[in-house]
Structures are given as structure tokens and as C-alpha cells.
PDB file of N, CA and C in Angstrom:
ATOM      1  N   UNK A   1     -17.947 116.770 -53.990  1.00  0.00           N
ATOM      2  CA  UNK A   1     -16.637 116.251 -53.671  1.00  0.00           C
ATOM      3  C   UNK A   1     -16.596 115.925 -52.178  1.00  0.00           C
ATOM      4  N   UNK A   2     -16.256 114.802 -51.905  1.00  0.00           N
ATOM      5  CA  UNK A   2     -16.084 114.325 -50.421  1.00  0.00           C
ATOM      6  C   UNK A   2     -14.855 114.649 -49.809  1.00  0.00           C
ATOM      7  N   UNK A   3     -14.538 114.860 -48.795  1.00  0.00           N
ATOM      8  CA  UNK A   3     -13.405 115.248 -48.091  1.00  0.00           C
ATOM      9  C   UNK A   3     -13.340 114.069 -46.523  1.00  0.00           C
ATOM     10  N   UNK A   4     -12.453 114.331 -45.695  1.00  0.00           N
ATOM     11  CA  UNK A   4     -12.335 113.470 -44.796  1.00  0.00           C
ATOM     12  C   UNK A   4     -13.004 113.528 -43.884  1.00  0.00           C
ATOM     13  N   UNK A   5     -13.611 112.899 -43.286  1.00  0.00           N
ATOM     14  CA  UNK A   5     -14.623 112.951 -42.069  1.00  0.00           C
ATOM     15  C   UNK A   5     -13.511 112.826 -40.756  1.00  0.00           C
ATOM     16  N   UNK A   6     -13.875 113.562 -39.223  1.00  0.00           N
ATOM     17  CA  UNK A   6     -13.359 113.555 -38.352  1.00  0.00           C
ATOM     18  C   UNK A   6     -13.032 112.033 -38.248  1.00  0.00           C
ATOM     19  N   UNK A   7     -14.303 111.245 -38.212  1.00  0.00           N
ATOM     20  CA  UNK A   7     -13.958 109.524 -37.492  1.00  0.00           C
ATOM     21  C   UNK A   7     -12.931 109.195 -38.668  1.00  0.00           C
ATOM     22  N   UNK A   8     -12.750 109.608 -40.078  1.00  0.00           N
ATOM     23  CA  UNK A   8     -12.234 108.894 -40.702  1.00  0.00           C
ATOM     24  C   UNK A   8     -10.445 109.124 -40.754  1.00  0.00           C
ATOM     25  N   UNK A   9     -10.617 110.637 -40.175  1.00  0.00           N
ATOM     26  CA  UNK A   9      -9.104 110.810 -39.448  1.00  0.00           C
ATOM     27  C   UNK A   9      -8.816 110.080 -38.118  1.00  0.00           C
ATOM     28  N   UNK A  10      -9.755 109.994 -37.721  1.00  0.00           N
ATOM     29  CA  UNK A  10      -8.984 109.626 -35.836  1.00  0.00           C
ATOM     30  C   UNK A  10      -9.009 108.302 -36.307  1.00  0.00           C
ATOM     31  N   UNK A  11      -9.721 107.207 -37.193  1.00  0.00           N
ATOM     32  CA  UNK A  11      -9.189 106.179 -37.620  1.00  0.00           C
ATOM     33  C   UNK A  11      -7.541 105.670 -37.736  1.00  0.00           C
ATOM     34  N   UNK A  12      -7.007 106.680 -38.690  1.00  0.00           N
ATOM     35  CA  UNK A  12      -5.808 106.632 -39.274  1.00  0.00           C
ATOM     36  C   UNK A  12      -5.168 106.668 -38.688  1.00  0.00           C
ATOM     37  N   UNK A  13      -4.969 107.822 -37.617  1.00  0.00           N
ATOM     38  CA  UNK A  13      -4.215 108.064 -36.776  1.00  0.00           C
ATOM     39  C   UNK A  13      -4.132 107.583 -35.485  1.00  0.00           C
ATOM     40  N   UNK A  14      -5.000 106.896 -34.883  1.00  0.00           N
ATOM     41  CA  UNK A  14      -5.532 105.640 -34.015  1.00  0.00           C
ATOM     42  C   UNK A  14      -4.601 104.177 -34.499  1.00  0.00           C
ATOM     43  N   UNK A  15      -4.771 104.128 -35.980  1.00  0.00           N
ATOM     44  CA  UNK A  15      -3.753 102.968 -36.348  1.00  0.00           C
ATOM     45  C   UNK A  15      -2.241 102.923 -36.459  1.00  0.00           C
ATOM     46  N   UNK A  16      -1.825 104.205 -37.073  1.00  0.00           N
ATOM     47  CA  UNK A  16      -0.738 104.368 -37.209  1.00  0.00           C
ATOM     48  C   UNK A  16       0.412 104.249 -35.544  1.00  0.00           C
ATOM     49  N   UNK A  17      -0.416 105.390 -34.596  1.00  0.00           N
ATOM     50  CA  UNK A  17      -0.199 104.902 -33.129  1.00  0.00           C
ATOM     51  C   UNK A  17      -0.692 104.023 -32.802  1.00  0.00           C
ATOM     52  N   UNK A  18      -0.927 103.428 -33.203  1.00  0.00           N
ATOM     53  CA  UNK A  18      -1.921 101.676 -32.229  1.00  0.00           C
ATOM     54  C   UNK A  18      -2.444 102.546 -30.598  1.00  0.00           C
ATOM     55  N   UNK A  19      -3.148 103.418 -31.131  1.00  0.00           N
ATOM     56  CA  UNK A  19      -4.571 103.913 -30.285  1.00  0.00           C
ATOM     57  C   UNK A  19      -5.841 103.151 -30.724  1.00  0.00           C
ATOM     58  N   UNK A  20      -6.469 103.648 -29.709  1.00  0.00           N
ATOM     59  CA  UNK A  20      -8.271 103.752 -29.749  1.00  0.00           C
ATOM     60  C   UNK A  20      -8.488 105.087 -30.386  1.00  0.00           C
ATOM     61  N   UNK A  21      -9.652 104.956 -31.626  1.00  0.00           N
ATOM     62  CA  UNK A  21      -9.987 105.736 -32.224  1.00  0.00           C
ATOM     63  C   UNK A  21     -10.688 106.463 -31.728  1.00  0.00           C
ATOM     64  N   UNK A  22     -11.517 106.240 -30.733  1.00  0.00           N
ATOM     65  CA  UNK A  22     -12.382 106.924 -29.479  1.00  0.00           C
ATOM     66  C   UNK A  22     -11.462 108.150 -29.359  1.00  0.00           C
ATOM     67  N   UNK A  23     -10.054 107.406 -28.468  1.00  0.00           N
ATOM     68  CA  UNK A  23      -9.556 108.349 -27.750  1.00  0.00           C
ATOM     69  C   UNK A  23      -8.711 109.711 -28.788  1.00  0.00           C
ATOM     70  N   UNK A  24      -8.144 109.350 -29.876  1.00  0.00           N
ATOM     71  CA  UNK A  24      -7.979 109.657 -31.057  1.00  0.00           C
ATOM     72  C   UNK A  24      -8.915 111.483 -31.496  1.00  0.00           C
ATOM     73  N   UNK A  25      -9.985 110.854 -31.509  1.00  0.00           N
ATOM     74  CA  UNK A  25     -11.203 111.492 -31.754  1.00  0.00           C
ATOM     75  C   UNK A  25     -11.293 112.728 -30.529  1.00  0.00           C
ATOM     76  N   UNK A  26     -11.581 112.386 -29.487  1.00  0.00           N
ATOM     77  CA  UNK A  26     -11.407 113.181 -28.187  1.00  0.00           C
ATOM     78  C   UNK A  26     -10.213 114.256 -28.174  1.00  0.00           C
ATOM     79  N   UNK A  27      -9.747 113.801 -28.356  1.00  0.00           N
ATOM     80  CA  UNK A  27      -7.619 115.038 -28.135  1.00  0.00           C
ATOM     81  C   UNK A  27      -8.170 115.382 -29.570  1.00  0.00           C
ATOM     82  N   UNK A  28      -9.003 115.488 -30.824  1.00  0.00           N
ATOM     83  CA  UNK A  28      -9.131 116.147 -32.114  1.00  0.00           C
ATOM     84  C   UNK A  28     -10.294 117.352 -31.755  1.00  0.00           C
ATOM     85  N   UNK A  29     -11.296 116.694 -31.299  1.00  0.00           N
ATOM     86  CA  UNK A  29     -12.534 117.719 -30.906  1.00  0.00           C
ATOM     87  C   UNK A  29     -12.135 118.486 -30.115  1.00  0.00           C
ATOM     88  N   UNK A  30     -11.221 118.297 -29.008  1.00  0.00           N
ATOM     89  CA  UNK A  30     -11.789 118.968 -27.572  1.00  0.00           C
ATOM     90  C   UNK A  30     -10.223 119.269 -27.457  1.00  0.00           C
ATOM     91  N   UNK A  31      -9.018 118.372 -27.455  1.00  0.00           N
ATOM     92  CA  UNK A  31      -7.867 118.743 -27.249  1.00  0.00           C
ATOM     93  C   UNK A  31      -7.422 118.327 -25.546  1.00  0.00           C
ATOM     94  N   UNK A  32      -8.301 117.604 -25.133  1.00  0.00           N
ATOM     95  CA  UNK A  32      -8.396 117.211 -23.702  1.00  0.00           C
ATOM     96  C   UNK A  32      -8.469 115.867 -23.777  1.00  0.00           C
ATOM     97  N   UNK A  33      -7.667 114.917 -22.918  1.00  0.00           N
ATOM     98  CA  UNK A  33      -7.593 113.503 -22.703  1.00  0.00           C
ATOM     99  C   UNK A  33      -6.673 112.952 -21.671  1.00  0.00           C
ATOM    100  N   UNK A  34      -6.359 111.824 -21.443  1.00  0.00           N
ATOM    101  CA  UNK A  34      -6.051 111.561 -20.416  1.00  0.00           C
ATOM    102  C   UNK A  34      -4.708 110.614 -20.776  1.00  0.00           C
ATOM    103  N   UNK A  35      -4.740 111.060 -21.668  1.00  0.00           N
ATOM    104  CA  UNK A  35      -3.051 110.664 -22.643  1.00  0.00           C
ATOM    105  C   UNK A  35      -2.166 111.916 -22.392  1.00  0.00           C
ATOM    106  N   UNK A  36      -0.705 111.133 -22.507  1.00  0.00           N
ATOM    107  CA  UNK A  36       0.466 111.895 -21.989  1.00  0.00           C
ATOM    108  C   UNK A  36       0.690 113.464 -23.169  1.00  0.00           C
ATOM    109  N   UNK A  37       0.716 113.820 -22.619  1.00  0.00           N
ATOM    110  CA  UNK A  37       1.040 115.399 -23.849  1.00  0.00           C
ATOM    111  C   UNK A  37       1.628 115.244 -25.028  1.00  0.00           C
ATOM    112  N   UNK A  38       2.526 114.297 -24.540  1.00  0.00           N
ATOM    113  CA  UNK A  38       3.636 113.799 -25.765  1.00  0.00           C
ATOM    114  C   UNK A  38       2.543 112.879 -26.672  1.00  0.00           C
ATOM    115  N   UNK A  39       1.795 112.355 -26.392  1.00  0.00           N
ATOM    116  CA  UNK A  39       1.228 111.369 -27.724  1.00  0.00           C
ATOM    117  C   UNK A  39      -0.233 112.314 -28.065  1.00  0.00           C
ATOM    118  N   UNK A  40      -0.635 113.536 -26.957  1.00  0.00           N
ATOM    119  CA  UNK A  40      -1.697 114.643 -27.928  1.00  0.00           C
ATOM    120  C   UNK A  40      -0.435 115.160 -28.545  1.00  0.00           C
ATOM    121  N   UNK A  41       0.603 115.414 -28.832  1.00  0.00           N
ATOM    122  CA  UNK A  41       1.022 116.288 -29.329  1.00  0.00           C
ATOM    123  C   UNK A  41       1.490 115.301 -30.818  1.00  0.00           C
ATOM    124  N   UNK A  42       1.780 114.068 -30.946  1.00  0.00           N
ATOM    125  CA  UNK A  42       1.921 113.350 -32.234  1.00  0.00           C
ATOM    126  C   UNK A  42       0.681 113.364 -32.200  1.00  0.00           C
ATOM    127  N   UNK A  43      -0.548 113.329 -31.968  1.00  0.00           N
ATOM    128  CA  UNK A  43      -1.943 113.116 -32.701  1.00  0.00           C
ATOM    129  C   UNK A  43      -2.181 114.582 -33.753  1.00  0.00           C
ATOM    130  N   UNK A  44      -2.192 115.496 -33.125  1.00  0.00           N
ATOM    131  CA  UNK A  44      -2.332 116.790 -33.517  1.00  0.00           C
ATOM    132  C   UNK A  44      -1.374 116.975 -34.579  1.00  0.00           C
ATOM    133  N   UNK A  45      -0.176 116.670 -34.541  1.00  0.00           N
ATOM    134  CA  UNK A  45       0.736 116.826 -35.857  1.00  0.00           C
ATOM    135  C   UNK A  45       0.284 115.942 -37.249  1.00  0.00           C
ATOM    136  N   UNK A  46      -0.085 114.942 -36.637  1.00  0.00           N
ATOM    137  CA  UNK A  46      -0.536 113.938 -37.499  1.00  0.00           C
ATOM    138  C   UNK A  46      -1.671 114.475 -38.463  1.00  0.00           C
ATOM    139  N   UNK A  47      -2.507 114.870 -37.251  1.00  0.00           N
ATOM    140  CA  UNK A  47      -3.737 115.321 -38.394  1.00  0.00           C
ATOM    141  C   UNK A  47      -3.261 116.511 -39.004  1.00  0.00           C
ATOM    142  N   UNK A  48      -2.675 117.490 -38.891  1.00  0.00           N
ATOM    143  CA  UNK A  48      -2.062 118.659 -39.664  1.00  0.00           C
ATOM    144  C   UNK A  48      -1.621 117.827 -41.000  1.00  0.00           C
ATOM    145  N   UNK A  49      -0.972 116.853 -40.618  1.00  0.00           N
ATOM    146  CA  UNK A  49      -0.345 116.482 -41.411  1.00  0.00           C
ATOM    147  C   UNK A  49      -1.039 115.789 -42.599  1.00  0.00           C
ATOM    148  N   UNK A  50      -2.068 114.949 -41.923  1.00  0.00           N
ATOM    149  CA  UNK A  50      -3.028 114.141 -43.294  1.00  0.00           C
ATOM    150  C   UNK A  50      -3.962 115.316 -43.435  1.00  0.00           C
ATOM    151  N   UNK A  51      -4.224 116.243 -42.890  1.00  0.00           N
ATOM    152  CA  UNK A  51      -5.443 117.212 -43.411  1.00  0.00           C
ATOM    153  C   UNK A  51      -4.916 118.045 -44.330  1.00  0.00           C
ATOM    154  N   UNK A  52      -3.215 118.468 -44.168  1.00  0.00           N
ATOM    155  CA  UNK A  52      -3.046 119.116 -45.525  1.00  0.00           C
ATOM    156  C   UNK A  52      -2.533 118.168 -46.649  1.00  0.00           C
ATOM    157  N   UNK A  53      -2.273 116.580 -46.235  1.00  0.00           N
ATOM    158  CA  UNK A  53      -2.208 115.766 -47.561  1.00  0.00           C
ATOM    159  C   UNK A  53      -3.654 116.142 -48.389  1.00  0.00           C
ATOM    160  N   UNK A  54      -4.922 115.741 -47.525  1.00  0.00           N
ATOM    161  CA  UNK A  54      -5.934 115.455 -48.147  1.00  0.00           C
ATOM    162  C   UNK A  54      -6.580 116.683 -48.654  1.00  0.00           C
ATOM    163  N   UNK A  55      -5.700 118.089 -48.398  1.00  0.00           N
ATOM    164  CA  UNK A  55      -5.797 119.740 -48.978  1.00  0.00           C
ATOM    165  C   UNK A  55      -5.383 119.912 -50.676  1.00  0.00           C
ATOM    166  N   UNK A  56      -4.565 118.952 -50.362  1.00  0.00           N
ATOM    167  CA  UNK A  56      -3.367 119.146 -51.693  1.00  0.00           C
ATOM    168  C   UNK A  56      -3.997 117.725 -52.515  1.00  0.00           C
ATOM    169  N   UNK A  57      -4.081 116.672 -52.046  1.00  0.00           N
ATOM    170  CA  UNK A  57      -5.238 116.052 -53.009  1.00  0.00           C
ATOM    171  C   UNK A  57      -6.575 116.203 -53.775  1.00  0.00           C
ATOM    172  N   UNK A  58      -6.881 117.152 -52.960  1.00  0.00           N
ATOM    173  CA  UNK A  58      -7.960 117.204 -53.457  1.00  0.00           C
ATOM    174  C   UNK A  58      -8.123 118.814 -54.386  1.00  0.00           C
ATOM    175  N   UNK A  59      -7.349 119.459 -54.118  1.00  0.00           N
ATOM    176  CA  UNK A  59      -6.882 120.681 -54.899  1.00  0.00           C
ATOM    177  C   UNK A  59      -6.351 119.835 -56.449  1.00  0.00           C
ATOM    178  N   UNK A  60      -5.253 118.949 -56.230  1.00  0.00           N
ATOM    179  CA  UNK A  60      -4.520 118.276 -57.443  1.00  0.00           C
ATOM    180  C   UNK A  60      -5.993 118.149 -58.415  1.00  0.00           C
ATOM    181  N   UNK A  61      -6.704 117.006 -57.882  1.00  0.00           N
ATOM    182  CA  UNK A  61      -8.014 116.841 -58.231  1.00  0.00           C
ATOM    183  C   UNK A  61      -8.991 117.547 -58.618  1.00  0.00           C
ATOM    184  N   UNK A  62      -9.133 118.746 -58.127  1.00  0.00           N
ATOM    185  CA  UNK A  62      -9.751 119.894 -58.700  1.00  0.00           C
ATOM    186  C   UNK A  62      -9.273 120.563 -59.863  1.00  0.00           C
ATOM    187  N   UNK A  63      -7.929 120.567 -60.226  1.00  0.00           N
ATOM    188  CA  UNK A  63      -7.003 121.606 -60.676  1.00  0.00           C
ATOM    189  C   UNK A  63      -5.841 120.827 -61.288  1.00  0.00           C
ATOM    190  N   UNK A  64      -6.303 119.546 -62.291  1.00  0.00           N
ATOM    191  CA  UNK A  64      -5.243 118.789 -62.428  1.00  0.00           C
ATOM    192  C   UNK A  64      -4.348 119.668 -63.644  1.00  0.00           C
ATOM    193  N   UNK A  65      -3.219 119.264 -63.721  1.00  0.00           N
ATOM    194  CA  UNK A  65      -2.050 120.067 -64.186  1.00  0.00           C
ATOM    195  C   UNK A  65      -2.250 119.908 -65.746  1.00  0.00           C
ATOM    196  N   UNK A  66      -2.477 120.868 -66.398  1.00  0.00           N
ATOM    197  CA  UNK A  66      -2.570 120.566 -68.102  1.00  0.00           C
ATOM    198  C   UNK A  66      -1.137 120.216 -68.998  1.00  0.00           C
TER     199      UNK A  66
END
């Protein structure tokens, strides 16, 4: 079963903010960048946010409802 790859989050969330996925990627690994606090702090929610979509998808998927 495949799950989400880091680049394939900082993608998403790179688009959704009309970022660079580079920089995206950087504030995910390390939590350090040269972006205002306020937009690490929507990056970081973001991915909470699609990492427990893609928790609960893939649980659904494992464990579909009889």
C-alpha cells in the first residue's frame, strides 16, 4: 500500500498557497525558512491536515465498512 511521499505533500501545499515546493518541503523537514511564521504556520497545519486525510483514507481502504 502506498502512502504520501514528503515531495508529494509539499507539492499540494506549495499549490494550494501558490508557493515553491522547494520551499514547502524545507519548513516540512527542518521547520526553518525564510518565510514569515504566519505562512510556516499555514504550511504545517496544512500538512496535519492532508496527512490525517490521507490516515483516514487509507484506513477506510484497509477496513472498508461491511
Amino acid at each position: 500500500m502506498k502512502g504520501m511521499t514528503l515531495d508529494a505533500l509539499a507539492k499540494r501545499i506549495a499549490v494550494r498557497l501558490k508557493l515553491k515546493a522547494r520551499a514547502v518541503r524545507t519548513v516540512l523537514a527542518s521547520g526553518k525558512s525564510d518565510l514569515p511564521p504566519a505562512v510556516v504556520s499555514q504550511i504545517t497545519e496544512m500538512a496535519r491536515t492532508l496527512i490525517h486525510e490521507e490516515l483516514v483514507r487509507l484506513d477506510a481502504k484497509r477496513h472498508p465498512e461491511q
